[in-house]
C-alpha atoms as a PDB file:
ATOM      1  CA  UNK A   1       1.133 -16.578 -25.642  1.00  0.00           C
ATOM      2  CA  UNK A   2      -1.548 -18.330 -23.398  1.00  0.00           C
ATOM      3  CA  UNK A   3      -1.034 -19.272 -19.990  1.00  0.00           C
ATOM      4  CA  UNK A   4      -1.793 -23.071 -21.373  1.00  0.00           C
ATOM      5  CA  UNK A   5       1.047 -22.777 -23.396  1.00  0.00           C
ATOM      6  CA  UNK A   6       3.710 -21.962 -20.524  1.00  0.00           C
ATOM      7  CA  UNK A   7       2.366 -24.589 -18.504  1.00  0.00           C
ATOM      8  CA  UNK A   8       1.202 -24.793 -15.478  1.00  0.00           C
ATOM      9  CA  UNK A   9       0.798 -21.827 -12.813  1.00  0.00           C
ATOM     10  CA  UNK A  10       2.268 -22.329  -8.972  1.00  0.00           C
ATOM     11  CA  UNK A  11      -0.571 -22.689  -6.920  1.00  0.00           C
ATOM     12  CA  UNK A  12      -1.296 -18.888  -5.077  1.00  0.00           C
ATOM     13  CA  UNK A  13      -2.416 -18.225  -2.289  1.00  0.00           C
ATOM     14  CA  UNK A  14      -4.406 -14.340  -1.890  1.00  0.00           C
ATOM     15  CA  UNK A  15      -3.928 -12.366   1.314  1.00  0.00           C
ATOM     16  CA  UNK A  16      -5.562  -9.408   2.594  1.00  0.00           C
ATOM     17  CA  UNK A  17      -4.015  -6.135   3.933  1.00  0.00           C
ATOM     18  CA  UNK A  18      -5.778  -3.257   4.795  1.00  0.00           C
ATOM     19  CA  UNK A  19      -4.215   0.729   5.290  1.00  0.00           C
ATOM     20  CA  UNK A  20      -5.349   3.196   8.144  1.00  0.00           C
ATOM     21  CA  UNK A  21      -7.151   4.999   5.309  1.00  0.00           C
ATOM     22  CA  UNK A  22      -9.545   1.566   5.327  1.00  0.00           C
ATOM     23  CA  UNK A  23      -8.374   0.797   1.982  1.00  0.00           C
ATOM     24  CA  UNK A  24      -7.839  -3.232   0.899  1.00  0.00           C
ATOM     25  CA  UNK A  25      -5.661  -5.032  -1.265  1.00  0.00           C
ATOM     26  CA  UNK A  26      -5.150  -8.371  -1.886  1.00  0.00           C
ATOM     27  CA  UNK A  27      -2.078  -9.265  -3.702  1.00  0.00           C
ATOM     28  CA  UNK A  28      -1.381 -12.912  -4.438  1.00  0.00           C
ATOM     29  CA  UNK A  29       1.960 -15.048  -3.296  1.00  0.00           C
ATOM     30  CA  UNK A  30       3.010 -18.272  -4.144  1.00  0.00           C
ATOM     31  CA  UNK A  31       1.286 -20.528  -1.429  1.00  0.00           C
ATOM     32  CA  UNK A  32       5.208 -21.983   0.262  1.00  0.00           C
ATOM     33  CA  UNK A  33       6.034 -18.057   0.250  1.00  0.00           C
ATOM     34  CA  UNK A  34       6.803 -16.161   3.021  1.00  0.00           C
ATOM     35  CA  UNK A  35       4.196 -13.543   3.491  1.00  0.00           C
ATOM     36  CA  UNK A  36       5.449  -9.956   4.991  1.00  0.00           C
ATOM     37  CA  UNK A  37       3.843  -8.803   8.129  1.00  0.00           C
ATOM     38  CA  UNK A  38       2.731  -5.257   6.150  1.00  0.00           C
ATOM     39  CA  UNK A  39       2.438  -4.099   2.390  1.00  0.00           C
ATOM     40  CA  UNK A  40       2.236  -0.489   0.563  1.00  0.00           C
ATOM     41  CA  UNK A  41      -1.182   0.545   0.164  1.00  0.00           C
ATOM     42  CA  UNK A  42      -1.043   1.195  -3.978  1.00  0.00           C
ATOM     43  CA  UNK A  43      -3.684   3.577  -3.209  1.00  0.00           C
ATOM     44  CA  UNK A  44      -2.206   5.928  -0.557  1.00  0.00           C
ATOM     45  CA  UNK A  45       1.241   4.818  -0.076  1.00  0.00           C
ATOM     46  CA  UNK A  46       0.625   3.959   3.934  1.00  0.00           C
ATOM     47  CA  UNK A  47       1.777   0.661   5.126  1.00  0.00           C
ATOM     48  CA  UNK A  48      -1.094  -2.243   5.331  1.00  0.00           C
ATOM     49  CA  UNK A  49      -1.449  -5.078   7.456  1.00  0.00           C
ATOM     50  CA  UNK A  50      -3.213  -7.835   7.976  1.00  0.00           C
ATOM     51  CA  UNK A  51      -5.644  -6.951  10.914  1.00  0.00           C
ATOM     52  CA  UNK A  52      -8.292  -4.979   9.795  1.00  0.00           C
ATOM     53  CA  UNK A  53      -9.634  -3.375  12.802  1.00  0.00           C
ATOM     54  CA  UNK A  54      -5.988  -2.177  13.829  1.00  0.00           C
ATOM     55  CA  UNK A  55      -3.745  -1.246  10.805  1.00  0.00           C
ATOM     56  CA  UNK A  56       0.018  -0.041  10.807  1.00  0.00           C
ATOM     57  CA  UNK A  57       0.041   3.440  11.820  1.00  0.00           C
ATOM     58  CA  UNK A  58       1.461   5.837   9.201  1.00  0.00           C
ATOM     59  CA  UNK A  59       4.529   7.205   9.182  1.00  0.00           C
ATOM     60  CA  UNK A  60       4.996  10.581  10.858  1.00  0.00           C
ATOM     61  CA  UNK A  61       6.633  12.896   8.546  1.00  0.00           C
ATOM     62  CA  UNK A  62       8.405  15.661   9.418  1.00  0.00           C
ATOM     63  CA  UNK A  63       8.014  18.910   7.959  1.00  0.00           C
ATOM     64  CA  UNK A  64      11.175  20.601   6.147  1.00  0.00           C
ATOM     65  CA  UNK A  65      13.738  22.466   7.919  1.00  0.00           C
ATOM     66  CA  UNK A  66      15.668  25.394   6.554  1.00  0.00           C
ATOM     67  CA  UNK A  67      19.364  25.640   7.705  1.00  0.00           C
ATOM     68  CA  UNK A  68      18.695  28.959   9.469  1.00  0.00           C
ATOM     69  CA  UNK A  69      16.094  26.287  11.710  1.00  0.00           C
ATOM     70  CA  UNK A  70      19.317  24.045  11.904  1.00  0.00           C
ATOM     71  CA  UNK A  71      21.771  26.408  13.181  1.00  0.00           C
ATOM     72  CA  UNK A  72      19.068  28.169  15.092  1.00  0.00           C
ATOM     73  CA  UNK A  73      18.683  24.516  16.671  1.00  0.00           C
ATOM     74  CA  UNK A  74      22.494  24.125  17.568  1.00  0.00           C
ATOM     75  CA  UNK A  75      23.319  27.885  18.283  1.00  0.00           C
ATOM     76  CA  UNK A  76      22.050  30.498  21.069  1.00  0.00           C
ATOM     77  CA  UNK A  77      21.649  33.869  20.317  1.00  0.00           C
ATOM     78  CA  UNK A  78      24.344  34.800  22.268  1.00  0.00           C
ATOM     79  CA  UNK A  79      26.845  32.657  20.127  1.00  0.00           C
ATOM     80  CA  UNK A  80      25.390  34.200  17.038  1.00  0.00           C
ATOM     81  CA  UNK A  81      26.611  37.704  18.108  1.00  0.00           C
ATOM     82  CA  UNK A  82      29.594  36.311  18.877  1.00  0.00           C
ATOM     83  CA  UNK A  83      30.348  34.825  15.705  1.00  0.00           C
ATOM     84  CA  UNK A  84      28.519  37.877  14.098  1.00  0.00           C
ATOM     85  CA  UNK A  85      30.815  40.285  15.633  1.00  0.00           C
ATOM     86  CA  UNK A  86      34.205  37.992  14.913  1.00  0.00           C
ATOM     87  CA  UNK A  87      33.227  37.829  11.464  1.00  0.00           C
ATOM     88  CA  UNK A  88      32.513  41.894  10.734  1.00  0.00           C
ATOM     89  CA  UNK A  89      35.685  42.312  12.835  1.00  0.00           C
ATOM     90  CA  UNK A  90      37.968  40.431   9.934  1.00  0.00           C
ATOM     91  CA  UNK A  91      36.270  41.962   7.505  1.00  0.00           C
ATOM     92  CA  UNK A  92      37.127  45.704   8.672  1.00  0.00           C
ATOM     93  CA  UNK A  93      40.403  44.354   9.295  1.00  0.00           C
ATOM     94  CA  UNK A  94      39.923  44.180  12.920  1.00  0.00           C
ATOM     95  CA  UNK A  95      41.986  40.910  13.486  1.00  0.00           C
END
């Protein structure tokens, strides 16, 4: 089915954004749209703008924690004994 036989397209309007990684896309809205501030680079995945010579900085990721990290994060050593030593205490029937 041809686009002459739907009738006739909205009228579109093509905007540039451009990643920190340099790349450009240009994906095309309907010209009384609302066009967002940033897109998704298809590309890389970093979010574009429209300002080529300062682009959206990308997201800072960060790395994967272990839950020994989180408990190391919440706990001192110190407590650690503590609960070390309460815990080999009930099981020689300490308490």
């Amino acid at each position: 089915m041809g686009e002459a036989e739907r009738g006739e397209s909205a009228p579109r309007l093509r905007v540039s954004f451009w990643c920190s990684n340099g790349h450009e896309t240009q994906p095309s809205f309907a010209s009384d749209a609302q066009v967002p501030d940033t897109w998704d680079c298809p590309r890389c995945g970093f979010p574009a703008g429209q300002d080529r010579d300062n682009p959206p900085a990308p997201p800072r990721t960060e790395p994967y924690k272990t839950h020994l990290a989180y408990v190391r994060e919440r706990r001192s050593d110190a407590d650690g004994e503590a609960i070390l030593a309460e815990a080999l205490a009930k099981l020689r029937g300490e308490i």
